[in-house]
N, C-alpha and C. Protein backbone atom coordinates (compact mmCIF):
# COMPACT_ATOMS: atom_id res chain seq x y z
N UNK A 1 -20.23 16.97 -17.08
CA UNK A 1 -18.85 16.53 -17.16
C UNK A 1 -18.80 15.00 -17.15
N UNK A 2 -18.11 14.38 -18.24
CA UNK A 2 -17.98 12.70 -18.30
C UNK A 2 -17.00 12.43 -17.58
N UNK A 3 -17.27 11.58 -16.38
CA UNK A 3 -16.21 10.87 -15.48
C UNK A 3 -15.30 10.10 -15.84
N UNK A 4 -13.97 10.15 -15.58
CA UNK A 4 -12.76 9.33 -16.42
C UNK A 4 -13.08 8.21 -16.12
N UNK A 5 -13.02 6.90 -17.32
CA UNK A 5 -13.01 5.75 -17.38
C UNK A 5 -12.51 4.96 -16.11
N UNK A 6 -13.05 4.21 -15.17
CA UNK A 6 -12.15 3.22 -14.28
C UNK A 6 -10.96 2.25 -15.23
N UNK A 7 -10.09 2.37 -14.12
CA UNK A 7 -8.66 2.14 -14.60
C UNK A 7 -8.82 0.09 -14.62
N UNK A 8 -8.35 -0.74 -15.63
CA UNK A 8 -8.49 -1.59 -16.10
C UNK A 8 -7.86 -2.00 -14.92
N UNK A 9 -8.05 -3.47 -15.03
CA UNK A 9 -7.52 -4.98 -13.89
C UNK A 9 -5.97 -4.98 -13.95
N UNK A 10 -5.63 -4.83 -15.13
CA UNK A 10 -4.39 -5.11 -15.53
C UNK A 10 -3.47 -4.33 -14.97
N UNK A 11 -4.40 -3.21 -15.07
CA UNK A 11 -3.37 -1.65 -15.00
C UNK A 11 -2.99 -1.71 -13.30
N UNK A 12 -4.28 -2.27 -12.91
CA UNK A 12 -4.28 -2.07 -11.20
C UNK A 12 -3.43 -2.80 -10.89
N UNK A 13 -3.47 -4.35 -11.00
CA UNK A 13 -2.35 -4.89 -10.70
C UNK A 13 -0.64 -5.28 -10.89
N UNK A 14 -0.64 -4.60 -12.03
CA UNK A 14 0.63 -4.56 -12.55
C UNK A 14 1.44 -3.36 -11.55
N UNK A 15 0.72 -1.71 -11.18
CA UNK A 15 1.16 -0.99 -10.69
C UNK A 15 0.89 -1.59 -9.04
N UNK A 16 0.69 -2.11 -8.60
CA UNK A 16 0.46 -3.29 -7.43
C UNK A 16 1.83 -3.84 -7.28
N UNK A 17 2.54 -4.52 -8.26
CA UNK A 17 3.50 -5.22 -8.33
C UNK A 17 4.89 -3.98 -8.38
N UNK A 18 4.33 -2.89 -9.16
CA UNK A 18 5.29 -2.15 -8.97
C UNK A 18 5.58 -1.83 -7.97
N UNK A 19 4.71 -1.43 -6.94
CA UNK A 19 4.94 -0.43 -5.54
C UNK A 19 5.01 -1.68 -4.63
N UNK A 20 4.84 -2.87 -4.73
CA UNK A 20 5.81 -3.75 -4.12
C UNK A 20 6.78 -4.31 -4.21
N UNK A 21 7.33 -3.90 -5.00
CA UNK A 21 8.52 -4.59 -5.48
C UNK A 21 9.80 -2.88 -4.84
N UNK A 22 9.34 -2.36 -4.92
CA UNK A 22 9.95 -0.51 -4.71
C UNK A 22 9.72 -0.84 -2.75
N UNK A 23 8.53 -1.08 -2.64
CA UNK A 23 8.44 -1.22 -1.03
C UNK A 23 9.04 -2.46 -0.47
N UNK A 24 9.30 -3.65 -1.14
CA UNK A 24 10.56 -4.28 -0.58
C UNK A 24 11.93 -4.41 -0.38
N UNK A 25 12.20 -3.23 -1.52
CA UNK A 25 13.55 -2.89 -1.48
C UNK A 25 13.64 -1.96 -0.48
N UNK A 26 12.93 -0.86 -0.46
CA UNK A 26 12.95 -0.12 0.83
C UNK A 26 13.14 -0.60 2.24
N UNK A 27 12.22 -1.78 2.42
CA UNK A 27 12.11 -2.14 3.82
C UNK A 27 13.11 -3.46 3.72
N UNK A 28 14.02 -3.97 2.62
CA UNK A 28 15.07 -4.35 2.91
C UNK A 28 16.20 -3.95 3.14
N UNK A 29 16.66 -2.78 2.78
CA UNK A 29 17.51 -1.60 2.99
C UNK A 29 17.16 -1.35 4.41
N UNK A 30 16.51 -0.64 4.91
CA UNK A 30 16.09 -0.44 6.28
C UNK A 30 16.21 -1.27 6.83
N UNK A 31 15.98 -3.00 6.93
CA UNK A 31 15.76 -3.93 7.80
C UNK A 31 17.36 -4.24 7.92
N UNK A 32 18.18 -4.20 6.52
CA UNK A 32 19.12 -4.55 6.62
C UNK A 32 20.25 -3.52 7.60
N UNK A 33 19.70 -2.65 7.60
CA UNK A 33 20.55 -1.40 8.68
C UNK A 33 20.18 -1.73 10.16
N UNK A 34 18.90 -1.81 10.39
CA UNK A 34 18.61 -2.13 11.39
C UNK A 34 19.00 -3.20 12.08
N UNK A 35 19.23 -4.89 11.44
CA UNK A 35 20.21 -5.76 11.60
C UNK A 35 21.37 -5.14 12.60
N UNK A 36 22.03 -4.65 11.72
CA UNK A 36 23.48 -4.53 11.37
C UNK A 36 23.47 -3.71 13.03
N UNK A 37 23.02 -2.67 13.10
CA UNK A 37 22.91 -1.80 14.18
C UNK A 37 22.94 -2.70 15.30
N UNK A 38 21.74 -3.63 15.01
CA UNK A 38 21.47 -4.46 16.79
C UNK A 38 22.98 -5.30 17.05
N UNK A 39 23.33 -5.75 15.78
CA UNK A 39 24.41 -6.20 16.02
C UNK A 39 26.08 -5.76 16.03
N UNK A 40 25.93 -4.57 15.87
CA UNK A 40 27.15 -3.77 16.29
C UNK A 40 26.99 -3.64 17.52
N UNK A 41 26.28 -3.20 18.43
CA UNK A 41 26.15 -3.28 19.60
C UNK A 41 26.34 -4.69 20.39
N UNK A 42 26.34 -5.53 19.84
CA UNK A 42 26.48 -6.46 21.27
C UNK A 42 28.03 -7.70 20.53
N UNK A 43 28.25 -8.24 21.29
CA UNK A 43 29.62 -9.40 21.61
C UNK A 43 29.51 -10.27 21.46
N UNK A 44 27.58 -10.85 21.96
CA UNK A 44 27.27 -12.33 21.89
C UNK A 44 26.27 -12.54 21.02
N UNK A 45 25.85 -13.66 19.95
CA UNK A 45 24.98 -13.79 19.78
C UNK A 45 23.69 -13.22 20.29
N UNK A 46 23.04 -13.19 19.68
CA UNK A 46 21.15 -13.06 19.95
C UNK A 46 20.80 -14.08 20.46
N UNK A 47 19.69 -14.42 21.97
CA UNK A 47 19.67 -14.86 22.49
C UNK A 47 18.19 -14.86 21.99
N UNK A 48 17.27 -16.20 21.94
CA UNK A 48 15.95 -15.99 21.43
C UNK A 48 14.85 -15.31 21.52
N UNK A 49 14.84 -14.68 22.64
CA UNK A 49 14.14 -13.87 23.20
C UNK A 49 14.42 -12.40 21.91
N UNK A 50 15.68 -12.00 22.06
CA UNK A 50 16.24 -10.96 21.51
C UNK A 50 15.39 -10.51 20.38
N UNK A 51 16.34 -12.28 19.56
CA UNK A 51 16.23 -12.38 18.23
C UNK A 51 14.19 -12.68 17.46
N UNK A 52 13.25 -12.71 18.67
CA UNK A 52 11.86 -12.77 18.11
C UNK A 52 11.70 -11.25 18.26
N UNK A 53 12.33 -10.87 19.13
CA UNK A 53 11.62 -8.90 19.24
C UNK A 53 12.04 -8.82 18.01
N UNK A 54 13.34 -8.91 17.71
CA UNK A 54 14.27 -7.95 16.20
C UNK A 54 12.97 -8.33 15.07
N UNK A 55 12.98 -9.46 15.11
CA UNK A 55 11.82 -10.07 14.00
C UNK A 55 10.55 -9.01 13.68
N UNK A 56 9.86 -9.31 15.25
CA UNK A 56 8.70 -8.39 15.54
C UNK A 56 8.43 -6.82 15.42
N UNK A 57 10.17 -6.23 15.46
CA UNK A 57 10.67 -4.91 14.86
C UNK A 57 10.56 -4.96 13.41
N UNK A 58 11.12 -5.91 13.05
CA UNK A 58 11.06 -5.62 11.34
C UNK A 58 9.81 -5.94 11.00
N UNK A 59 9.06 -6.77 11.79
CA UNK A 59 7.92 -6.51 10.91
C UNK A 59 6.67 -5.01 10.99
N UNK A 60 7.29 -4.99 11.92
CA UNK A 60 6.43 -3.74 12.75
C UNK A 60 7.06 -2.51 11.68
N UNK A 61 8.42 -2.52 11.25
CA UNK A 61 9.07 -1.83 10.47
C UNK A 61 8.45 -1.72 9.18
N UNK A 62 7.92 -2.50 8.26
CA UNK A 62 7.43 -3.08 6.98
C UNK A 62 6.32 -2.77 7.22
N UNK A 63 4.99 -3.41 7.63
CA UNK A 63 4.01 -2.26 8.26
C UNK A 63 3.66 -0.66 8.32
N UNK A 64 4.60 -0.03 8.95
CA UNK A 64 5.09 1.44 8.81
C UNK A 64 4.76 1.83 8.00
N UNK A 65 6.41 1.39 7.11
CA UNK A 65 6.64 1.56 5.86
C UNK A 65 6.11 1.46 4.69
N UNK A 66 4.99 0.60 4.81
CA UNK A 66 3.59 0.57 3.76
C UNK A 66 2.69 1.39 4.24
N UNK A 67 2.39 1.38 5.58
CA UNK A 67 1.20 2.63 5.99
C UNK A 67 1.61 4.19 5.46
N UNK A 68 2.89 4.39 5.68
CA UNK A 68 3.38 5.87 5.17
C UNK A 68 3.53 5.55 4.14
N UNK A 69 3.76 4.97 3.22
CA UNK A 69 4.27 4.89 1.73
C UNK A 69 2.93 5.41 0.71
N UNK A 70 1.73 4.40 1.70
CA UNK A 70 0.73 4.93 0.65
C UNK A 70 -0.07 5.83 0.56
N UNK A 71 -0.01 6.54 2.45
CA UNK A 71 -0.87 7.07 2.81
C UNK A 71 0.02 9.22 1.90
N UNK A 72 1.17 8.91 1.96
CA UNK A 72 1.83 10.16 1.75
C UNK A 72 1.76 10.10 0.40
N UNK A 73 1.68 9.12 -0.42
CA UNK A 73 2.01 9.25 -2.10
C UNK A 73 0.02 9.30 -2.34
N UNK A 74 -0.73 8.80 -2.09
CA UNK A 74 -2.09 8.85 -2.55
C UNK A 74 -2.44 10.03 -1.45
N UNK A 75 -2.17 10.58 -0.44
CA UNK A 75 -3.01 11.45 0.06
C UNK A 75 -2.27 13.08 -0.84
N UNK A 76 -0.81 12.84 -1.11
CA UNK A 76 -0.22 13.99 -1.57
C UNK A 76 -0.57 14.37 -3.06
N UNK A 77 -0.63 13.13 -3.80
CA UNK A 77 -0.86 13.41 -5.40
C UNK A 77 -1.64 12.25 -6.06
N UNK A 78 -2.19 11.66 -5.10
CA UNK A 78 -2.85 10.73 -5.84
C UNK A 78 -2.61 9.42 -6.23
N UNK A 79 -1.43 9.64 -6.80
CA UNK A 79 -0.82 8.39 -7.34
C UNK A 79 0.75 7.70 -6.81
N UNK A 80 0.99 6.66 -6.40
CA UNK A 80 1.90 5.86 -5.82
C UNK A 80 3.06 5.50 -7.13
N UNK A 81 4.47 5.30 -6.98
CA UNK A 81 5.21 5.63 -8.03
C UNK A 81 4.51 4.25 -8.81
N UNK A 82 4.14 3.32 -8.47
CA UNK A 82 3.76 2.04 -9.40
C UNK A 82 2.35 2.60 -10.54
N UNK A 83 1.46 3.43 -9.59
CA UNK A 83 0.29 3.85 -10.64
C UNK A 83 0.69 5.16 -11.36
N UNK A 84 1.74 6.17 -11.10
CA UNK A 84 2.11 6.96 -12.07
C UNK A 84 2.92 6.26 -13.37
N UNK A 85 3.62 4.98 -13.09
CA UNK A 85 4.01 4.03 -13.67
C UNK A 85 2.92 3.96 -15.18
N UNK A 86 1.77 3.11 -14.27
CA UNK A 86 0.99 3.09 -15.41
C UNK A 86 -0.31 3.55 -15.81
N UNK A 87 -0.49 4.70 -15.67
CA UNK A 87 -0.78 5.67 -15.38
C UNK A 87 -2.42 5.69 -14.95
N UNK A 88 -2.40 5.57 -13.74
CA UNK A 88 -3.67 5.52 -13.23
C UNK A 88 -3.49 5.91 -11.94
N UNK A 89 -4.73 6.95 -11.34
CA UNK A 89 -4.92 7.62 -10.32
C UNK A 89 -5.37 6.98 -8.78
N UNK A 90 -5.69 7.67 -8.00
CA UNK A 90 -6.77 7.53 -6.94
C UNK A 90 -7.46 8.55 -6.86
N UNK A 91 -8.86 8.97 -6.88
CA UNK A 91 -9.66 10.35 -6.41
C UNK A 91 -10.74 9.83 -5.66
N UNK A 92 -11.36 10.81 -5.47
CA UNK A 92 -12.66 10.53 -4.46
C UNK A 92 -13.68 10.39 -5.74
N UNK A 93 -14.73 10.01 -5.19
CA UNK A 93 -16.11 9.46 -6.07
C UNK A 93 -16.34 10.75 -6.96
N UNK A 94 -16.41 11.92 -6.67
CA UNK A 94 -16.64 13.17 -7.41
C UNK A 94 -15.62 13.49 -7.80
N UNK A 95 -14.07 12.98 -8.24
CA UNK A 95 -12.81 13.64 -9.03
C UNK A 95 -11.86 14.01 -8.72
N UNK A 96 -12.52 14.78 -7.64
CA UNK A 96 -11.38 15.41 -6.30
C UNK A 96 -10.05 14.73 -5.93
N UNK A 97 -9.31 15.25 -5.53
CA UNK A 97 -8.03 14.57 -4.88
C UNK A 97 -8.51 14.28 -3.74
N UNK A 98 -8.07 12.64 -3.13
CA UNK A 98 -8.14 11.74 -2.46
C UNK A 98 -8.42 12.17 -1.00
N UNK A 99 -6.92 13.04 -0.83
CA UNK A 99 -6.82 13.88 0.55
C UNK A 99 -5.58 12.70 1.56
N UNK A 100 -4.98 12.98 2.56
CA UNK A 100 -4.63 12.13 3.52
C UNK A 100 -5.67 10.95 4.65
N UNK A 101 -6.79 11.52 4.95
CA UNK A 101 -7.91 11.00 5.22
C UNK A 101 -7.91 9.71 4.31
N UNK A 102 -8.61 9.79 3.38
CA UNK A 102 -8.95 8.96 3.16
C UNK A 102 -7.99 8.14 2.32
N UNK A 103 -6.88 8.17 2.27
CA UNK A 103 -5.96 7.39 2.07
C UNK A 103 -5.50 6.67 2.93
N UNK A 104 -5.74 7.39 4.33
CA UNK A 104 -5.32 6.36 5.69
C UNK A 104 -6.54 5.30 5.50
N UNK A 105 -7.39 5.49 5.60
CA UNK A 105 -8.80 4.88 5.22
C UNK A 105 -8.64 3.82 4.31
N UNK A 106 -8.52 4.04 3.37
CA UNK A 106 -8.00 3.09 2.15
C UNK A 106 -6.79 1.98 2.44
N UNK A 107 -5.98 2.53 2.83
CA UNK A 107 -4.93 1.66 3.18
C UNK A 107 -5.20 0.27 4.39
N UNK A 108 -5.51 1.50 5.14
CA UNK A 108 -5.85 0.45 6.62
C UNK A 108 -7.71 -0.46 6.36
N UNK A 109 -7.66 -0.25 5.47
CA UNK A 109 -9.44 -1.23 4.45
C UNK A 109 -8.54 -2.80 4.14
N UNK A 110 -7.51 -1.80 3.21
CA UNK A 110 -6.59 -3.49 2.58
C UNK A 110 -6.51 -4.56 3.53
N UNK A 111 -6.50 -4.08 4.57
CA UNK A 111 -5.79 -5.16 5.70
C UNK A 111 -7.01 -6.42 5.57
N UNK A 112 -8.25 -6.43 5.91
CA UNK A 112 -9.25 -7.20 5.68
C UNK A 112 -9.36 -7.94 4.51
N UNK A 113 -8.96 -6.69 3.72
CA UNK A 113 -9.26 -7.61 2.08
C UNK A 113 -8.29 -8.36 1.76
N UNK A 114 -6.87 -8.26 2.42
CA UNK A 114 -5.53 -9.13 1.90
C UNK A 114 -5.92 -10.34 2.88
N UNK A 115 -6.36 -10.22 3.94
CA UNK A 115 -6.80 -11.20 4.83
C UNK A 115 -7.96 -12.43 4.57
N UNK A 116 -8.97 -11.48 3.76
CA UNK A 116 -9.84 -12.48 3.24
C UNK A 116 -9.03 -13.28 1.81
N UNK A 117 -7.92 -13.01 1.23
CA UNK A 117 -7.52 -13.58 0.40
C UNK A 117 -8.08 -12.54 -0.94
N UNK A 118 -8.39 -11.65 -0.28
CA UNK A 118 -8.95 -10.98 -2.22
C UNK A 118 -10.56 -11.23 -1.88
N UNK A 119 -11.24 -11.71 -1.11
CA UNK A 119 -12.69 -11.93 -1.39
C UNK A 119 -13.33 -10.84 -1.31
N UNK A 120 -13.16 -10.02 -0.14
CA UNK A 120 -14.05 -9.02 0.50
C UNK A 120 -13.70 -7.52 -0.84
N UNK A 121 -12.75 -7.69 -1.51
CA UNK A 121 -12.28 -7.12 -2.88
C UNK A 121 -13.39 -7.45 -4.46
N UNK A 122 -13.59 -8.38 -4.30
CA UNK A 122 -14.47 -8.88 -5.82
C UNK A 122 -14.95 -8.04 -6.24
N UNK A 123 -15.85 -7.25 -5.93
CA UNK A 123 -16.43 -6.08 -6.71
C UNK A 123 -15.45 -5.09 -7.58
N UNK A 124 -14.05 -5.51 -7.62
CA UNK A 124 -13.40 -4.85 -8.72
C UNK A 124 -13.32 -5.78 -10.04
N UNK A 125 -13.90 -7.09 -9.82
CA UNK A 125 -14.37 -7.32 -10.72
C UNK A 125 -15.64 -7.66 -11.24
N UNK A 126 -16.26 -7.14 -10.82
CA UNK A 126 -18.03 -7.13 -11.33
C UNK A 126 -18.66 -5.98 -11.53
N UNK A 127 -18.04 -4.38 -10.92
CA UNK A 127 -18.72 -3.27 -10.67
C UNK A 127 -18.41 -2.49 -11.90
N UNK A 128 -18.94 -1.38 -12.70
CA UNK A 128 -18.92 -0.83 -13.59
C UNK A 128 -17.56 -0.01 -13.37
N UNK A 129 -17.87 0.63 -11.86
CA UNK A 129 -16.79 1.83 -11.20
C UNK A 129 -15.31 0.68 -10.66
N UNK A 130 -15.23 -0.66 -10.79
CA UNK A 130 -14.08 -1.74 -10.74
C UNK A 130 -14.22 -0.84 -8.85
N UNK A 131 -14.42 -1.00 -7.97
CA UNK A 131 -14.21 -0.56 -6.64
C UNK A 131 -13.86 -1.50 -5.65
N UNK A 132 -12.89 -2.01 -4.85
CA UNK A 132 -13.14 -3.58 -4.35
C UNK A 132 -13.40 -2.43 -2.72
N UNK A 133 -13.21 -3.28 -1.84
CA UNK A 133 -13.62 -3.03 -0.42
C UNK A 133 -12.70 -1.68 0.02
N UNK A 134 -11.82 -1.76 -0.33
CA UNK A 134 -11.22 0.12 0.43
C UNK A 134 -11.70 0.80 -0.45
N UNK A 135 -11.78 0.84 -1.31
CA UNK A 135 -12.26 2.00 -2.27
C UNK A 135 -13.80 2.26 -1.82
N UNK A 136 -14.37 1.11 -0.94
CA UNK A 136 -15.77 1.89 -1.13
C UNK A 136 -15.50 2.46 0.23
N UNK A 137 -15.31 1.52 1.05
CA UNK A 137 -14.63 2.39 2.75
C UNK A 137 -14.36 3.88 2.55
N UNK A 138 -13.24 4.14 1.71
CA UNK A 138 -12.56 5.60 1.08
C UNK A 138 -13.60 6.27 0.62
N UNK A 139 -14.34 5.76 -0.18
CA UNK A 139 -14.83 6.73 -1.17
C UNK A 139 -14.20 7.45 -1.86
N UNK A 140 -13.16 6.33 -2.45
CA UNK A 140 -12.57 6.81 -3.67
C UNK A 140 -12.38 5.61 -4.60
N UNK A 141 -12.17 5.99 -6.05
CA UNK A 141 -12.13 5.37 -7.23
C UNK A 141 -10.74 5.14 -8.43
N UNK A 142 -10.41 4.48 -8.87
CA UNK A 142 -8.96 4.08 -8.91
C UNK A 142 -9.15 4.74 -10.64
N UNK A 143 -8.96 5.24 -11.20
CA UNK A 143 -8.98 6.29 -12.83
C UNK A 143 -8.05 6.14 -13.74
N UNK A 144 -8.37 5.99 -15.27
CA UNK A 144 -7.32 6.30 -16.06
C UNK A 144 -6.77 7.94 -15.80
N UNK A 145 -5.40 7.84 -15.81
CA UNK A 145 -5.10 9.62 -16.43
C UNK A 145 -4.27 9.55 -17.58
């Protein structure tokens, strides 16, 4: 059986841009409720103390909201609405669907690699299989479909 082609640079990052651009509207909608809430409740201003938790909530909120976003759309079908977009997968090294496992895996990998700036990632551009650092963590591979 011939293994589907790894999914091009372009493709990866363009559907990248999609599912962030979808996950900031989300977690601005949410952040913006959440606002609104702390401040229906009270009379006085936010007092600084307050107003660094609320912060530290929304970010803690956004966080979340990317950990479940990717872990439920790549562990459920593979693909996140930005890579059904353009049409490219996630599977495991042998084809298989991804699973929830290793999509938590994958996700919580990014954190290092967005941290190193993209470095600890390079091997998606030098490797035949394009794999940067979660994908090898995962043991999974990013596919045309």
């Amino acid at each position: 059986m011939i293994a589907p082609p790894a999914a091009p640079l372009w493709r990866r990052v363009a559907a990248r841009v999609l599912d962030t651009l979808v996950g900031t509207c989300v977690w601005g909608l949410a952040a913006m409720w959440l606002v609104i809430a702390a401040w229906a409740f009270r009379h006085t201003p936010l007092e600084l103390r307050e107003a660094a938790m609320l912060a530290l909530l929304l970010l803690g909120l956004g966080a979340a909201l990317h950990l479940v976003y990717h872990v439920v759309f790549i562990g459920g079908c593979g693909q996140t609405p930005g890579a059904m977009a353009l049409g490219i997968a996630i599977v495991r090294r042998d084809g298989a669907q991804a699973g929830y496992a290793r999509a938590l895996v994958r996700c919580l990998a990014g954190v290092p690699a967005a941290l190193s700036l993209g470095l600890l990632s390079i091997g998606v551009l030098f490797t035949r299989e394009r794999r940067g650092l979660a994908d090898w963590l995962a043991g999974t591979r990013v596919i045309r479909v």
